[in-house]
N, C-alpha and C. Protein backbone atom coordinates (compact mmCIF):
# COMPACT_ATOMS: atom_id res chain seq x y z
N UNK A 1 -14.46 -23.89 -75.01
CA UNK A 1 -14.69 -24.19 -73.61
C UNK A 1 -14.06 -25.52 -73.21
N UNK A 2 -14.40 -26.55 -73.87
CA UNK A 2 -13.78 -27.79 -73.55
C UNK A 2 -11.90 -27.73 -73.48
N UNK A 3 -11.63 -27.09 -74.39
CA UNK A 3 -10.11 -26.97 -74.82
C UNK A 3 -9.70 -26.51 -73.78
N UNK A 4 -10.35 -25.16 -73.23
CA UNK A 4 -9.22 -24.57 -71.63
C UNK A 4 -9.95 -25.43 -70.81
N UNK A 5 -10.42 -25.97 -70.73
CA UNK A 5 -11.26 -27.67 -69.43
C UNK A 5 -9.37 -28.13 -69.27
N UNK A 6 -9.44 -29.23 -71.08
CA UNK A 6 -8.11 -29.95 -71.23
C UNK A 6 -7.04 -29.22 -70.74
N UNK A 7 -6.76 -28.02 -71.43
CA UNK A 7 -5.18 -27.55 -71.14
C UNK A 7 -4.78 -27.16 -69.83
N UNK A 8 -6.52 -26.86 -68.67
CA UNK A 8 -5.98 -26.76 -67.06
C UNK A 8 -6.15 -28.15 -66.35
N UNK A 9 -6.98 -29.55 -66.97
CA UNK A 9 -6.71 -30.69 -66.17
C UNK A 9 -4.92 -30.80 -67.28
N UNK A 10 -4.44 -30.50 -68.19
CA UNK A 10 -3.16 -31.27 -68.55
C UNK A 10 -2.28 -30.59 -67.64
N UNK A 11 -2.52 -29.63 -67.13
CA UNK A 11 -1.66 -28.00 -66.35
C UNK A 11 -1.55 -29.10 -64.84
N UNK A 12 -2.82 -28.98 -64.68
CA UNK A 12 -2.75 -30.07 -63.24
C UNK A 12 -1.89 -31.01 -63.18
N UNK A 13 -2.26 -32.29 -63.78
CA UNK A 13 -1.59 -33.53 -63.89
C UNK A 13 0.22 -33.14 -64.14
N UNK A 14 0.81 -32.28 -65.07
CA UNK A 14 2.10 -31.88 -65.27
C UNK A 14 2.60 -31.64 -63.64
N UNK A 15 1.93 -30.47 -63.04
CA UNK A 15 2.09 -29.87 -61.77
C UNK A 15 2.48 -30.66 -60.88
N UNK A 16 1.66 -31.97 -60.62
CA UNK A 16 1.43 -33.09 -60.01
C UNK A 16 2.58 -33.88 -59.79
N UNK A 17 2.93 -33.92 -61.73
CA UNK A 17 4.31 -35.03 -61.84
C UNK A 17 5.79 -34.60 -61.51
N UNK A 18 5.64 -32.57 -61.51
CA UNK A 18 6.93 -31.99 -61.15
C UNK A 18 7.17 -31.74 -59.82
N UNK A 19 6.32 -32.06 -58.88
CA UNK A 19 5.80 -31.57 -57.25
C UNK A 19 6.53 -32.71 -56.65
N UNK A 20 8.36 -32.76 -56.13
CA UNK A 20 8.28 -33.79 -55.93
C UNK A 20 7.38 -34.26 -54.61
N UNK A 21 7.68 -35.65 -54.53
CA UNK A 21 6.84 -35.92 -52.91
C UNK A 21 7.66 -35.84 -51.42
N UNK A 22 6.88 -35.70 -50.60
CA UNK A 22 8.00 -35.49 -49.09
C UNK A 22 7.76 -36.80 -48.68
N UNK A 23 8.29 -37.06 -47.68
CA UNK A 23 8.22 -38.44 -47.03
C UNK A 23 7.26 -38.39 -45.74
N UNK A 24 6.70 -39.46 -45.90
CA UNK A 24 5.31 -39.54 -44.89
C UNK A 24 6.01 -39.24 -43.49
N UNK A 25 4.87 -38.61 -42.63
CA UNK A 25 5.03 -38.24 -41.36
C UNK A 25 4.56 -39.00 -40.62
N UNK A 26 5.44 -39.58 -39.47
CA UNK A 26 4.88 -40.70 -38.18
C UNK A 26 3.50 -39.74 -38.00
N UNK A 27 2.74 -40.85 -37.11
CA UNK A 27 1.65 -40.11 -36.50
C UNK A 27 2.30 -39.61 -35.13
N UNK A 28 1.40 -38.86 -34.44
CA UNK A 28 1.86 -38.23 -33.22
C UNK A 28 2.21 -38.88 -32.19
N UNK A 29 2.72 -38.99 -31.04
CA UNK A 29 3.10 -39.93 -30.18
C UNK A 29 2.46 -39.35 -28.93
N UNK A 30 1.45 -40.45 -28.28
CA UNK A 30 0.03 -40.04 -27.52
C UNK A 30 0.97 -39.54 -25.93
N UNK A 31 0.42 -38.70 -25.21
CA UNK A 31 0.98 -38.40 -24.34
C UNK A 31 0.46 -39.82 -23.72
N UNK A 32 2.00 -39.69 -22.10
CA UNK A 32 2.58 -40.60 -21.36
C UNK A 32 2.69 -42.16 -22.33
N UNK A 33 3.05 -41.72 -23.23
CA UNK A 33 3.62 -43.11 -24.47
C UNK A 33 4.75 -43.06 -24.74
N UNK A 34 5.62 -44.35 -24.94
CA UNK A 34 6.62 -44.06 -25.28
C UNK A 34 6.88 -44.58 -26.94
N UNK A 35 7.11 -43.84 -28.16
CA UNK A 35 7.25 -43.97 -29.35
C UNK A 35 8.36 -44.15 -29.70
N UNK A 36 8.49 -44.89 -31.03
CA UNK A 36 9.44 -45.28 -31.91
C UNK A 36 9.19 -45.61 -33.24
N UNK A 37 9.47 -44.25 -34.31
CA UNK A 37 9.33 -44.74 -35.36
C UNK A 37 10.77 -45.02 -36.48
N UNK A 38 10.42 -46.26 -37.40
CA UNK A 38 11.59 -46.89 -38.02
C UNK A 38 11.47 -46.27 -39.52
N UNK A 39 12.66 -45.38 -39.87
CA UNK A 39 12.25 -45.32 -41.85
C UNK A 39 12.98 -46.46 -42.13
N UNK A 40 12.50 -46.85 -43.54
CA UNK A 40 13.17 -47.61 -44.50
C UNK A 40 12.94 -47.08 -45.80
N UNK A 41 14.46 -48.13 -46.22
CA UNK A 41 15.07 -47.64 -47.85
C UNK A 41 13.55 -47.80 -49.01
N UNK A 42 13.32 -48.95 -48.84
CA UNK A 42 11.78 -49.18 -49.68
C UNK A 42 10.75 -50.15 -48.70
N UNK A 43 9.89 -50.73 -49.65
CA UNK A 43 8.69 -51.05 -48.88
C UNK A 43 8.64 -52.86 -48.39
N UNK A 44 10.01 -53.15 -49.09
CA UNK A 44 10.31 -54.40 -48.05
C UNK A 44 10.83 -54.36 -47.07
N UNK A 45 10.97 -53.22 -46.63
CA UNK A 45 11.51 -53.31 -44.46
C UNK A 45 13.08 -54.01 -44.40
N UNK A 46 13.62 -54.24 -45.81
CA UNK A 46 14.80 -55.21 -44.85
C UNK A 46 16.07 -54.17 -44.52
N UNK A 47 16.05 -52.61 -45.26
CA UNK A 47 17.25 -51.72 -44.86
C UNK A 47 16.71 -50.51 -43.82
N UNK A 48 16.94 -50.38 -42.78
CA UNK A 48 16.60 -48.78 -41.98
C UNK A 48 17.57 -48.36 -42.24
N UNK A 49 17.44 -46.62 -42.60
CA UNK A 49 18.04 -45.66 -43.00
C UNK A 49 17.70 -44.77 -42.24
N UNK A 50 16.78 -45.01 -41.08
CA UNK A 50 16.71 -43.64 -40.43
C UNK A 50 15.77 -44.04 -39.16
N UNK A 51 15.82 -43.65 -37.76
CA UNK A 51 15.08 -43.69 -37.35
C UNK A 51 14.02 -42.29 -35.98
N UNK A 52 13.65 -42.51 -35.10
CA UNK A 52 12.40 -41.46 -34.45
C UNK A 52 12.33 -42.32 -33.15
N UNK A 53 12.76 -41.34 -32.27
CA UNK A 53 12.21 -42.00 -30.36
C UNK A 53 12.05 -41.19 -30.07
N UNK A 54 10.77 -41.33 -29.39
CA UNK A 54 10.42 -40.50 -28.42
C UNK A 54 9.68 -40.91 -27.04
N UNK A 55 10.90 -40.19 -25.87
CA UNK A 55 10.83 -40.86 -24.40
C UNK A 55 9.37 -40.43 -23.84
N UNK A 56 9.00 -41.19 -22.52
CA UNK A 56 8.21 -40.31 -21.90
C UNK A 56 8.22 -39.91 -21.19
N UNK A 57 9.43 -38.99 -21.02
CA UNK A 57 9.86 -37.77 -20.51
C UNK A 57 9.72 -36.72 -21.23
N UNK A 58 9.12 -37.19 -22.61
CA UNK A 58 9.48 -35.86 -24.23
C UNK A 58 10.66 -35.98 -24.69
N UNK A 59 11.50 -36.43 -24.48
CA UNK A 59 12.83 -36.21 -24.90
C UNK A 59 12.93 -37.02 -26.51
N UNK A 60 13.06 -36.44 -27.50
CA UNK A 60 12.97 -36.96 -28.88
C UNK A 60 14.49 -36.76 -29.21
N UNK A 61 14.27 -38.26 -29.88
CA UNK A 61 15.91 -38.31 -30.74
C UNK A 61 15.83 -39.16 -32.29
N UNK A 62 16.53 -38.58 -33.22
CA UNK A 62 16.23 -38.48 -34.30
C UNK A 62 17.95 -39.21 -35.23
N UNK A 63 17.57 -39.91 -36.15
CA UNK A 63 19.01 -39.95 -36.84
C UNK A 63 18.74 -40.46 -38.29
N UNK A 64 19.36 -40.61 -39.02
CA UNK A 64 19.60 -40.92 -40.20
C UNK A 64 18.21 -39.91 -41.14
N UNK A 65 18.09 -40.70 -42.10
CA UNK A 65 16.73 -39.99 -43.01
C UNK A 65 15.28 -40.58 -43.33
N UNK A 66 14.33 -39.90 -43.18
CA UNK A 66 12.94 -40.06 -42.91
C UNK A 66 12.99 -40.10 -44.77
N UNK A 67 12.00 -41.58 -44.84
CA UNK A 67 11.47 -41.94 -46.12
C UNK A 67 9.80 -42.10 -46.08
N UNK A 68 9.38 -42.86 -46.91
CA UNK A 68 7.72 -42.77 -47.29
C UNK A 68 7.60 -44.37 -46.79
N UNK A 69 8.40 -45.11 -46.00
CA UNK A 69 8.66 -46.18 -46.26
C UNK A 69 8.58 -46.70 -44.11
N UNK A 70 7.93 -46.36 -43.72
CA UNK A 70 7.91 -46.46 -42.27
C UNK A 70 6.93 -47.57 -41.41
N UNK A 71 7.77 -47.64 -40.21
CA UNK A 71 6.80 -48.64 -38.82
C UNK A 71 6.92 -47.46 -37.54
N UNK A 72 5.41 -47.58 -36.94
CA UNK A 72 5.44 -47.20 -35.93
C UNK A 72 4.88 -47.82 -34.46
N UNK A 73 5.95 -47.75 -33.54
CA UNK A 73 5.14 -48.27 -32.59
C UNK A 73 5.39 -47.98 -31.30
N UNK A 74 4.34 -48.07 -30.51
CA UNK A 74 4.18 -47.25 -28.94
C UNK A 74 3.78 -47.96 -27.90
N UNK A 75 4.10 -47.73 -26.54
CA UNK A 75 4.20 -48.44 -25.17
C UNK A 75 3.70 -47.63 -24.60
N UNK A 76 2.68 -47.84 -23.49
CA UNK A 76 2.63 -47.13 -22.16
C UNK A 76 3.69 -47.07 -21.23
N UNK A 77 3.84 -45.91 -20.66
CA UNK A 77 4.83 -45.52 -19.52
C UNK A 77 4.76 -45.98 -18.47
């Protein structure tokens, strides 16, 4: 009993380490707000590689590549 316990938490943890990860998702951008979110290369902020606007008209524009590594921030209209 203990042994198939181990070999499905070792099954897990393996699963875990082959699953790669996605890159975090901005939060939503509140209606009549106007959003902007910034990716970066890592978690010192000094390279953007990608960034997220969104007007408040809706109009979203998007470029480079979304990392785990982000700022977000929003204005009233």
């Amino acid at each position: 009993m203990i042994r198939r316990v181990l070999v499905a938490a070792a099954l897990a943890l393996t699963a875990l380490a082959v699953i790669p990860s996605v890159p975090a998702q901005a939060r939503a951008c509140k209606i009549d707000y106007a959003c902007y979110t910034a990716y970066y290369s890592d978690a010192s902020h000094t390279t953007q590689v990608g960034g997220k606007s969104e007007s408040c008209s809706g109009n979203v524009t998007t470029w480079g590549v979304r990392s785990g590594y982000l700022t977000f921030s929003e204005s009233p209209c």
